[in-house]
N, C-alpha and C. Protein backbone atom coordinates (compact mmCIF):
# COMPACT_ATOMS: atom_id res chain seq x y z
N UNK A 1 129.04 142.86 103.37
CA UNK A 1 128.82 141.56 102.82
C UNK A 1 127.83 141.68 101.66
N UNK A 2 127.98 141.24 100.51
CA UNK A 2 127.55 141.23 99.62
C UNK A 2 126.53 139.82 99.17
N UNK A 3 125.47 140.14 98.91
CA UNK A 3 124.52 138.46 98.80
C UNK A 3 124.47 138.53 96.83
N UNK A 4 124.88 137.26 96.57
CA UNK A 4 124.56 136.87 95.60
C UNK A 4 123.39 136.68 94.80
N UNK A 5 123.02 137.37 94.32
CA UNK A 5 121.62 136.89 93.28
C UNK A 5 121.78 135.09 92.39
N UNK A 6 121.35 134.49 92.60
CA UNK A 6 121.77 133.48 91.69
C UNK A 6 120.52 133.40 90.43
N UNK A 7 120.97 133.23 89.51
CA UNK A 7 120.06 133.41 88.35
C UNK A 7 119.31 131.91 88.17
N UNK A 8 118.26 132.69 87.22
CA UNK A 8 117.05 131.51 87.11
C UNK A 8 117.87 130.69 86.00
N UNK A 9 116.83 129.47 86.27
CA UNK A 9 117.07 128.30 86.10
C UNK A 9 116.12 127.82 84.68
N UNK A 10 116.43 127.37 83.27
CA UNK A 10 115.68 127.43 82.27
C UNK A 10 115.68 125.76 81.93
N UNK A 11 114.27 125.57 81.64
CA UNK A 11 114.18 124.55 80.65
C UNK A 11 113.46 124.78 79.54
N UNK A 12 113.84 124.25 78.40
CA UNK A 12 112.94 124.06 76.86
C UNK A 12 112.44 123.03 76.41
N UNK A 13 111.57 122.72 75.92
CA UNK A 13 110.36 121.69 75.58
C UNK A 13 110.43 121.93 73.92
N UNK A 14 110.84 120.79 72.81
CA UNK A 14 110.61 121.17 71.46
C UNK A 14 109.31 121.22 71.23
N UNK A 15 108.73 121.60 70.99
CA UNK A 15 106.96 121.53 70.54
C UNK A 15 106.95 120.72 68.61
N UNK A 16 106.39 119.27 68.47
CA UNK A 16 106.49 119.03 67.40
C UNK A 16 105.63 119.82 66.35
N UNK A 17 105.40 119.68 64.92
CA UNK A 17 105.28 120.48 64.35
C UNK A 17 103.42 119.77 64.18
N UNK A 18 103.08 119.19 64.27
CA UNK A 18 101.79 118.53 64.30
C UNK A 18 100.95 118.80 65.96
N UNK A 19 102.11 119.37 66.69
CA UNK A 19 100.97 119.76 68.02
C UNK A 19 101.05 121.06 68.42
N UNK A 20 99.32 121.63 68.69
CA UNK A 20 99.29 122.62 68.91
C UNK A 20 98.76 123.11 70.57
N UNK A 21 99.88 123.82 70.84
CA UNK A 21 99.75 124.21 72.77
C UNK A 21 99.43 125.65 72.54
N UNK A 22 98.36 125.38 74.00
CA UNK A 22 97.63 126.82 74.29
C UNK A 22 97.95 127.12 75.49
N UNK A 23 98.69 128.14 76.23
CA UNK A 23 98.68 128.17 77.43
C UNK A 23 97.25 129.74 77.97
N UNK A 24 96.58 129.47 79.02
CA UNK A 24 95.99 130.19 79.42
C UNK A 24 95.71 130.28 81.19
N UNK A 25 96.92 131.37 81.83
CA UNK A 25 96.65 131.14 83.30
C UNK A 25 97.31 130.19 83.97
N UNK A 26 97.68 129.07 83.73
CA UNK A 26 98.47 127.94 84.15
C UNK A 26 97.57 127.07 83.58
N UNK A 27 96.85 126.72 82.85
CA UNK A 27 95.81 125.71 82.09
C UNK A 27 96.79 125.56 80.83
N UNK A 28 97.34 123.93 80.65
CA UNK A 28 98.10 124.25 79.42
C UNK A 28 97.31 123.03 78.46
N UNK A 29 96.78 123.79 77.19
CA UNK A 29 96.06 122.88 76.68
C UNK A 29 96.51 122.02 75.09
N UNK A 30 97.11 120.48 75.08
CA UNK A 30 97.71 120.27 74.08
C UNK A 30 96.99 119.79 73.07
N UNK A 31 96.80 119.76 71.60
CA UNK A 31 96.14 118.85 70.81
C UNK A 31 96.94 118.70 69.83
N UNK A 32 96.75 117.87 69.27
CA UNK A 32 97.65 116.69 68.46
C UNK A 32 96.55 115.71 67.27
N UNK A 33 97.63 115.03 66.35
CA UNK A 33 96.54 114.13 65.46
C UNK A 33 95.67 112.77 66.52
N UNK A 34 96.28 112.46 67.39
CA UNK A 34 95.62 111.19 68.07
C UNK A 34 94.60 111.80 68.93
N UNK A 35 94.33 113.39 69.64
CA UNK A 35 93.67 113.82 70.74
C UNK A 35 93.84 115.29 71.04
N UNK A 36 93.43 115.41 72.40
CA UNK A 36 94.11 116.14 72.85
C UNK A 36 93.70 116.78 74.48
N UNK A 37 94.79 116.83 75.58
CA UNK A 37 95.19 116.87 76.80
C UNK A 37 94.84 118.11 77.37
N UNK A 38 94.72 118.25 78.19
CA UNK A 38 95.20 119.47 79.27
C UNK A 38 94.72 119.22 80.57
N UNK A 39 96.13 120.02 81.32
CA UNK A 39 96.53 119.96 82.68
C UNK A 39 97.04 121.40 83.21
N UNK A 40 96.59 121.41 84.65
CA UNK A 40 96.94 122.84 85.13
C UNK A 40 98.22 122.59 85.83
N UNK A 41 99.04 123.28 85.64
CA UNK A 41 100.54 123.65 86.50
C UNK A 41 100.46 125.04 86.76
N UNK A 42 100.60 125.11 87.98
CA UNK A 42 100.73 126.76 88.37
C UNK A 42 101.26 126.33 89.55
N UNK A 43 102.55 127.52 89.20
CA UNK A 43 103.27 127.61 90.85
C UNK A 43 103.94 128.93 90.69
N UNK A 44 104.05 129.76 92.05
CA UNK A 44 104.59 131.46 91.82
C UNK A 44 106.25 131.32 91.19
N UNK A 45 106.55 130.14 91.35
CA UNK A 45 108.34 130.93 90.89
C UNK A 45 108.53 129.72 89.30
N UNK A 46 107.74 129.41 89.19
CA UNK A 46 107.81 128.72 87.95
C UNK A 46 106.68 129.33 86.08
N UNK A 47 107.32 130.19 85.64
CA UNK A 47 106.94 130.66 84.28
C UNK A 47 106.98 129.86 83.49
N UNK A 48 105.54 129.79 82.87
CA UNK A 48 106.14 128.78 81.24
C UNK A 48 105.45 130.30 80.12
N UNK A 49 106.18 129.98 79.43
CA UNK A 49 106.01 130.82 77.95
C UNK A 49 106.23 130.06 76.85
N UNK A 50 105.61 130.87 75.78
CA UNK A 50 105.85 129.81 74.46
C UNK A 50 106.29 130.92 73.35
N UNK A 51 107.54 130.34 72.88
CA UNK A 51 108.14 130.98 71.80
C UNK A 51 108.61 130.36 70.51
N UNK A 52 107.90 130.86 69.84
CA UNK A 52 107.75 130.09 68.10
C UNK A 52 107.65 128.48 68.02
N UNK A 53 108.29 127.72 68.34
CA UNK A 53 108.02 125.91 68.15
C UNK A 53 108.93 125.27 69.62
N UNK A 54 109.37 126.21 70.74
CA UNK A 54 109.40 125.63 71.81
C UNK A 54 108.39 126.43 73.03
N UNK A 55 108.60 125.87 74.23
CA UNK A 55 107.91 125.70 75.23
C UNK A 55 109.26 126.28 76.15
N UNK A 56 109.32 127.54 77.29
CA UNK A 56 110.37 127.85 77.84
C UNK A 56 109.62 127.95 79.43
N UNK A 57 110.46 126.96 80.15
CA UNK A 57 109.95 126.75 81.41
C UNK A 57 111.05 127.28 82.47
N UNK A 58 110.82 128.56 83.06
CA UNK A 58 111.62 129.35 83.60
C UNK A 58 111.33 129.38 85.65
N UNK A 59 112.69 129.24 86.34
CA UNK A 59 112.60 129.19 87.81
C UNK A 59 113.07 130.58 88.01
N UNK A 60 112.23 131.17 88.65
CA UNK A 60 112.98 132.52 89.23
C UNK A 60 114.37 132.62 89.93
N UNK A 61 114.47 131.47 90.85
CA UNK A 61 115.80 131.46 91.47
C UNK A 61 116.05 130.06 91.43
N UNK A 62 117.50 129.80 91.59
CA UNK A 62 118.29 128.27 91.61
C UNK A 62 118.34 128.07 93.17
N UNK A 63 117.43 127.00 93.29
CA UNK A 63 117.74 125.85 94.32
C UNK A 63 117.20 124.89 93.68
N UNK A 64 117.45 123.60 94.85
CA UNK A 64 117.25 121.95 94.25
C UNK A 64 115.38 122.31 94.54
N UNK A 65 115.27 122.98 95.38
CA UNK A 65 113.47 122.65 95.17
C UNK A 65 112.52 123.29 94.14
N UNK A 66 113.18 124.33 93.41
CA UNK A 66 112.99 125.25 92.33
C UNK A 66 113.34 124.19 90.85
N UNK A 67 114.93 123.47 90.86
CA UNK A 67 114.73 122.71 89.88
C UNK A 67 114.53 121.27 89.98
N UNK A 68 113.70 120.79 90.95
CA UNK A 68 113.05 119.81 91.02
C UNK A 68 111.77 120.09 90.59
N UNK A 69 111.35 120.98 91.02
CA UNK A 69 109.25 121.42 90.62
C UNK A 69 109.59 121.53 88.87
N UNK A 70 110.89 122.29 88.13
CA UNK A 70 110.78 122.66 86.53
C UNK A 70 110.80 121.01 85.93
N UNK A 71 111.75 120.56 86.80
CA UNK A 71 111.91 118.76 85.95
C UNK A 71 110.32 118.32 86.03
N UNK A 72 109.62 117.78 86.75
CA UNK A 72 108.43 117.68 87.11
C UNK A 72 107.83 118.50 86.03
N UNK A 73 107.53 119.68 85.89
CA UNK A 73 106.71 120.43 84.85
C UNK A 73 107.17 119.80 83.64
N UNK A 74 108.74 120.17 83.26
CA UNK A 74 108.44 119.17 81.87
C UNK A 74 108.13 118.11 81.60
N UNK A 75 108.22 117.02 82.48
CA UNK A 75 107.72 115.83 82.35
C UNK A 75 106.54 115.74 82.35
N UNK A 76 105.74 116.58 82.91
CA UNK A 76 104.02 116.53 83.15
C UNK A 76 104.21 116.75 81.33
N UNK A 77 104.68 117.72 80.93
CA UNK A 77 104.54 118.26 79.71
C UNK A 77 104.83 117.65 78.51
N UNK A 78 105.69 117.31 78.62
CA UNK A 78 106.30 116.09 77.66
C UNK A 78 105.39 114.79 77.68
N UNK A 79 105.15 114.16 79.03
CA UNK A 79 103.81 113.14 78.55
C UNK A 79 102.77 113.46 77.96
N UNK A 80 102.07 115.39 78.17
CA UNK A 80 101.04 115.57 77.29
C UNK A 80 101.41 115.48 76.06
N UNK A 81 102.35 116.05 75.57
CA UNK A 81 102.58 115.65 74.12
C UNK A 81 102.90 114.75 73.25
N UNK A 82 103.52 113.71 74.16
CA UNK A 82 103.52 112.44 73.95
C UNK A 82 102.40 111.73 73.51
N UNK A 83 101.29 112.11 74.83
CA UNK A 83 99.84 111.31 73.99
C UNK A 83 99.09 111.96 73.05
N UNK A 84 99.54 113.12 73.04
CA UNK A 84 98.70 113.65 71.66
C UNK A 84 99.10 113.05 70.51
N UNK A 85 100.42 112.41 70.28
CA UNK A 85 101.17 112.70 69.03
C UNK A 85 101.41 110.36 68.76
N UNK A 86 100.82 110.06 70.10
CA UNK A 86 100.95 108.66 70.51
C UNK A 86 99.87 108.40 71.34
N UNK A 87 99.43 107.32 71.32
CA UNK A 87 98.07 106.68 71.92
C UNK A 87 99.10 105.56 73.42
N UNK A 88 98.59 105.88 74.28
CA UNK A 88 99.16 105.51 75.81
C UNK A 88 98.17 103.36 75.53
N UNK A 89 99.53 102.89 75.71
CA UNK A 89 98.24 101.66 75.51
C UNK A 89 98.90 101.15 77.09
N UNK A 90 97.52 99.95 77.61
CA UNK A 90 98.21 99.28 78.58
C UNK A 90 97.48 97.65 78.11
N UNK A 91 97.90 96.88 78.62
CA UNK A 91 97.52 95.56 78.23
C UNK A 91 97.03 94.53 79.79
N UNK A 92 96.20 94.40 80.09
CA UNK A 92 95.82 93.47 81.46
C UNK A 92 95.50 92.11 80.59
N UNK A 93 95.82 91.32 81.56
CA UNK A 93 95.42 89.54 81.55
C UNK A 93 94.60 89.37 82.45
N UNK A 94 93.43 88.29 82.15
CA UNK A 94 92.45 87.77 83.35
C UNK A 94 92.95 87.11 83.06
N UNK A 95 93.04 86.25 85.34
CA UNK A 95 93.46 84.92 84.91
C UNK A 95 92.70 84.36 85.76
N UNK A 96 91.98 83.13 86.14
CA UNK A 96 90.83 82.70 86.56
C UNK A 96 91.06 80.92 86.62
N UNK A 97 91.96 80.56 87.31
CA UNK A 97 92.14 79.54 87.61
C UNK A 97 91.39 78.39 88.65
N UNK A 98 90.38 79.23 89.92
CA UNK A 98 89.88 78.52 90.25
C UNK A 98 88.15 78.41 90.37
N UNK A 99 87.53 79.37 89.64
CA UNK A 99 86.56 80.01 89.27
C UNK A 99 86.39 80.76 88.13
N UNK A 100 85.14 80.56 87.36
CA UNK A 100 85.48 81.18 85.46
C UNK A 100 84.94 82.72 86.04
N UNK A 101 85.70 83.40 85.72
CA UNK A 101 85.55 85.02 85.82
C UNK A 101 84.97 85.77 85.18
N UNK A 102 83.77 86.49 85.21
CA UNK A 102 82.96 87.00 83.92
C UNK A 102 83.56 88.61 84.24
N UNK A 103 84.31 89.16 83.20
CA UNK A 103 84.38 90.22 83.12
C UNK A 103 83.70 91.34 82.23
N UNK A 104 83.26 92.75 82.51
CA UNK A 104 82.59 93.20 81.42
C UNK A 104 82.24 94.21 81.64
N UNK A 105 82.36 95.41 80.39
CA UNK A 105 82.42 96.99 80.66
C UNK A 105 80.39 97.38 80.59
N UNK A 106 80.41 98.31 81.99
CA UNK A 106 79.43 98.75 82.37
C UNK A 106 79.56 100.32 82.45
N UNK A 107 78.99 101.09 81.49
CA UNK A 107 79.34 102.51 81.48
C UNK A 107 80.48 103.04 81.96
N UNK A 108 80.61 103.26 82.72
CA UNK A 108 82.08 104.22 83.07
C UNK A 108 82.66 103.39 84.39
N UNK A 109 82.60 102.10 84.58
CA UNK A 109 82.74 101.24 85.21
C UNK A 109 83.28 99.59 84.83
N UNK A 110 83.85 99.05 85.04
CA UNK A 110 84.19 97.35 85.19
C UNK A 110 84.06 96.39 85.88
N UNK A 111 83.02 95.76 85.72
CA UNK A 111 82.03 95.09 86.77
C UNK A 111 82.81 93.54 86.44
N UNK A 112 83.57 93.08 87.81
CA UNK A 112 83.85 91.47 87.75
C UNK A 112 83.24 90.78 88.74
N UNK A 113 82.66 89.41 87.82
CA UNK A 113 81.50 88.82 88.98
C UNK A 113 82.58 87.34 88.63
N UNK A 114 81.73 86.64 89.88
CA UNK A 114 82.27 85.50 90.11
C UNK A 114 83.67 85.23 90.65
N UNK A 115 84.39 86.31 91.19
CA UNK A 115 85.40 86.10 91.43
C UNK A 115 85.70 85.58 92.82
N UNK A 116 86.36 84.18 92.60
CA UNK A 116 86.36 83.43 94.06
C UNK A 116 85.19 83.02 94.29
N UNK A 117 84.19 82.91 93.29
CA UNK A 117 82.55 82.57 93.63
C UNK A 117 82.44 83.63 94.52
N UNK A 118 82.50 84.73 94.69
CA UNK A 118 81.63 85.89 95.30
C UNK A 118 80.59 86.59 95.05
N UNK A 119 79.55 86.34 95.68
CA UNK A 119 77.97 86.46 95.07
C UNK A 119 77.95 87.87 94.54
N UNK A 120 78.80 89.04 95.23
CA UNK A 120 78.87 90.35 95.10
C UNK A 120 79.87 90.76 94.02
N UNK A 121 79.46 91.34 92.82
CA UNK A 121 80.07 91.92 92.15
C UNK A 121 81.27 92.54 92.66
N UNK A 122 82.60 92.30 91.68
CA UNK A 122 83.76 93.70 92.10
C UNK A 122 83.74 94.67 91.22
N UNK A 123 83.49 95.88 91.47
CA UNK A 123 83.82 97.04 90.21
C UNK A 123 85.20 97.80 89.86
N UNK A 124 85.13 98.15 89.13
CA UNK A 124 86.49 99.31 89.17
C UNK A 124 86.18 100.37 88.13
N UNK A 125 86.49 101.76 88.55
CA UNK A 125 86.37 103.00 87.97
C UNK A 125 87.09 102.98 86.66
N UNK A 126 86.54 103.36 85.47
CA UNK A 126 87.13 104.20 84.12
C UNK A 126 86.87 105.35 84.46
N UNK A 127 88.38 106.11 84.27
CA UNK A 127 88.28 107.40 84.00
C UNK A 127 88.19 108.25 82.77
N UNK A 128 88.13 109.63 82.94
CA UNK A 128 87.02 110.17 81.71
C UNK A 128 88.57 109.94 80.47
N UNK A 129 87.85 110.40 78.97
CA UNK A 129 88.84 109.84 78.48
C UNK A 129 89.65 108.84 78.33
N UNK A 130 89.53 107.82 78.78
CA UNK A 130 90.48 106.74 78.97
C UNK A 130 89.21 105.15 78.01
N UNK A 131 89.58 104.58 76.95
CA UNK A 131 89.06 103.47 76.75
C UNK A 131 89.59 102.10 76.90
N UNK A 132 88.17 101.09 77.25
CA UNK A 132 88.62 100.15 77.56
C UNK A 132 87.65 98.94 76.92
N UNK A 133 88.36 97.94 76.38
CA UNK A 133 88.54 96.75 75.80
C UNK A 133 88.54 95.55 76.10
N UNK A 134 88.12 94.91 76.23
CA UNK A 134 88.02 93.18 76.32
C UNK A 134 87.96 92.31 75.44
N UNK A 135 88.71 91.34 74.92
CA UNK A 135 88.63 90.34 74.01
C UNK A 135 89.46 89.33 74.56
N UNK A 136 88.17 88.42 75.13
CA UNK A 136 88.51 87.19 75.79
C UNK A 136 89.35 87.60 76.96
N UNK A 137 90.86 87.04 77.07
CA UNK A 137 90.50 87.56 78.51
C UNK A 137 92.27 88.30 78.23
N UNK A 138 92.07 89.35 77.51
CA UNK A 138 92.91 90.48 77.23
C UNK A 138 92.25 91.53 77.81
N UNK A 139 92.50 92.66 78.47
CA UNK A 139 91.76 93.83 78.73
C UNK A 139 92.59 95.04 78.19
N UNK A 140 92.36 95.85 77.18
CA UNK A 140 93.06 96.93 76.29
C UNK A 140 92.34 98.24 77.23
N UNK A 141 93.53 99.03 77.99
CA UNK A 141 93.04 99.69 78.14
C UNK A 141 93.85 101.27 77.25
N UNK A 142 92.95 102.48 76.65
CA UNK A 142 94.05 103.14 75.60
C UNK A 142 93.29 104.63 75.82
N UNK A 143 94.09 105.58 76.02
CA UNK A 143 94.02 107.49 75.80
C UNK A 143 94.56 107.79 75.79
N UNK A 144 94.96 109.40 75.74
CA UNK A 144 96.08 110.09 75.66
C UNK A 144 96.89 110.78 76.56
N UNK A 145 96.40 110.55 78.00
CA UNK A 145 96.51 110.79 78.94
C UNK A 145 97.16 109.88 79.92
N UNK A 146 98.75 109.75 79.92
CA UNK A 146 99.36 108.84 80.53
C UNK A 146 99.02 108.33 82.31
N UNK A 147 98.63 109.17 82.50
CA UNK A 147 98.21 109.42 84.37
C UNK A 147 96.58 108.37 83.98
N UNK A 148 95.76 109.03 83.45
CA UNK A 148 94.55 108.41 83.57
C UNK A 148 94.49 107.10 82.75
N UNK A 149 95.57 106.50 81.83
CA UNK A 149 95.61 105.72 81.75
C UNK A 149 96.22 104.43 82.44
N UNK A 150 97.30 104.90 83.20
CA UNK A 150 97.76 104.16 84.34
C UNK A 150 96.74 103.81 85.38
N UNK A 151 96.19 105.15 85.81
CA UNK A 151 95.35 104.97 87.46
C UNK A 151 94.27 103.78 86.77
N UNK A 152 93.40 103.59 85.49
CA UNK A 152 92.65 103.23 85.41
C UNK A 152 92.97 101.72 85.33
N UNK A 153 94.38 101.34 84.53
CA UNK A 153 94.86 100.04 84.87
C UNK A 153 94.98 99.58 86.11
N UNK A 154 95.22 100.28 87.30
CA UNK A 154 95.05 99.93 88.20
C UNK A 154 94.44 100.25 89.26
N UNK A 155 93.58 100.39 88.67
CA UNK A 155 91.72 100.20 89.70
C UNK A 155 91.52 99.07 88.81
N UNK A 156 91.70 98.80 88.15
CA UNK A 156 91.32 97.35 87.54
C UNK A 156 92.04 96.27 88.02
N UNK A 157 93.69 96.43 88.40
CA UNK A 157 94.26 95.64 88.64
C UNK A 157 93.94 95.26 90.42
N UNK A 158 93.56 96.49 90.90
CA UNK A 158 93.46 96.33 92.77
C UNK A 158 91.96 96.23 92.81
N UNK A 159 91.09 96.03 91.90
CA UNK A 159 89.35 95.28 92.45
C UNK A 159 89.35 93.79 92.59
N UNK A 160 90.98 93.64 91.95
CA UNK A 160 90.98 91.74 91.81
C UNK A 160 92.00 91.53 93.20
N UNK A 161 92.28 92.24 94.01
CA UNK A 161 93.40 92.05 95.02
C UNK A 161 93.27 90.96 95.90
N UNK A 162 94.22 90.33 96.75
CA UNK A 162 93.66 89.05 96.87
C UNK A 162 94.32 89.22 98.49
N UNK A 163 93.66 89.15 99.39
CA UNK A 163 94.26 89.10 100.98
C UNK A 163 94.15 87.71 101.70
N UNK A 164 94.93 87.73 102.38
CA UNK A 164 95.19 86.25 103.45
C UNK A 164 95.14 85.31 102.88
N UNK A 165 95.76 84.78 101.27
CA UNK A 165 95.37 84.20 100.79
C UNK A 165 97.14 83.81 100.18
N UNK A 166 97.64 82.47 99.72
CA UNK A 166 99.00 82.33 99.51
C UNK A 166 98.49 82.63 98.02
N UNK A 167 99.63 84.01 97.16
CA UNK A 167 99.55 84.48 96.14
C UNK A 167 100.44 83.56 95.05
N UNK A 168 100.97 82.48 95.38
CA UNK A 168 101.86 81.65 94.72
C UNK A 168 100.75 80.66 94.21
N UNK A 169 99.67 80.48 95.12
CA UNK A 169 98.94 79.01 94.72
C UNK A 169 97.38 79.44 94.11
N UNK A 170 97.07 81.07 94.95
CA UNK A 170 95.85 81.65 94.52
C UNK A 170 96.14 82.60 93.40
N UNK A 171 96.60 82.37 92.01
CA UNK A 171 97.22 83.71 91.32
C UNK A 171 95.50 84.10 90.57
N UNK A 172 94.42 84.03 90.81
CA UNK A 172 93.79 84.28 90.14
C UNK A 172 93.07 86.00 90.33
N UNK A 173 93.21 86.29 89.12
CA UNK A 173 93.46 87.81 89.62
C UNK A 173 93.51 88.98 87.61
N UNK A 174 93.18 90.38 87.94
CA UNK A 174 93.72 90.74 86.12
C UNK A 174 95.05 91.26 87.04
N UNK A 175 96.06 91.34 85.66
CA UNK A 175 97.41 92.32 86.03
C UNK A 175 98.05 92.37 84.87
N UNK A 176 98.00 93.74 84.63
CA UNK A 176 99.38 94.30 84.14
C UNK A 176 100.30 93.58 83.36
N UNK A 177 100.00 93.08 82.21
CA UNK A 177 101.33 92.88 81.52
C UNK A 177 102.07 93.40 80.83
N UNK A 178 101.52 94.93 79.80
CA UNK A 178 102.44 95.53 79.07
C UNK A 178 101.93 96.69 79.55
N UNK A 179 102.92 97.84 79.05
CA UNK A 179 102.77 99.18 78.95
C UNK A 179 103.51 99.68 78.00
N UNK A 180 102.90 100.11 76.78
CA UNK A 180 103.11 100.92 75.61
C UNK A 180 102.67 102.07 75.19
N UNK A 181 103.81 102.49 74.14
CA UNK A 181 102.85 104.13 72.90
C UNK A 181 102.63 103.43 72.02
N UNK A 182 101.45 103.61 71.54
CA UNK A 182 101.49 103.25 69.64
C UNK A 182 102.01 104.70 68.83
């Protein structure tokens, strides 16, 4: 009986001509005109190499769990270059219907008071890299880092969360209204 070798499994990444990738160890580091990213991927049956203006992301052997982890890598990869080359925006609304909501950036933090008349401040984490904005009751949050710009929209969006409470009649709360690249 004879066992089949089944051959590896390839993906390619165009690398634009304005971003420059460093790989070192599984540390892949991108910079671009808007910034610039890096994230570690390391796994034993997954190779990335870089050859002249692409990115070659190689599986040692074909199965679905081999090219599920490469899809995943390029996508990690492709969003880094995305925000280098594009600014990750997100857009929150305060809305404060039964109590006026004072919102307002405190170092690496978002401190909302008054909410529901609660004597105790609510906070929520900014993460590193990631900026954030208030004008009136817009909250801009913008980096190049699609992950830390998401999580940070929502630690902002879940410090306003609202329990045992009917969400049809109590909407007062920030959330999420857009998600864009510039």
């Amino acid at each position: 009986m004879s066992t089949k070798v089944k051959p590896e499994i390839k993906e390619e990444i165009e690398i634009p001509e304005n971003v420059k990738i460093e790989l070192d160890s599984g540390m892949i580091k991108v910079s671009g005109p808007a910034g610039s990213n890096e994230r570690e991927l390391r796994h034993p049956t997954v190779d990335i190499q870089k050859q002249n203006d692409k990115l070659i992301l190689i599986a040692k052997n074909q199965n679905k769990n081999n090219k599920r982890l490469l899809k995943s890598f390029k996508s990690h990869i492709s969003n880094l270059i995305a925000g280098v080359t594009n600014i990750y925006v997100y857009k929150l609304k305060i809305c404060s219907g039964h109590f006026p909501m004072n919102v307002a950036v405190s170092g690496s933090n978002i401190v909302i008071k008054n909410f529901f008349a609660e004597k105790i401040p609510r906070h929520a984490k900014i993460l590193k890299n990631v900026n954030v904005k208030i004008d009136s009751d817009i909250i801009t949050v913008t980096g190049t880092n699609k992950e830390l710009v998401g999580q940070t929209a929502a630690n902002i969006e879940q410090a306003c969360r609202i329990t045992n409470r009917d969400r049809r009649v109590f909407m007062d709360g920030i959330y999420i209204t857009s998600k864009d690249d510039e």
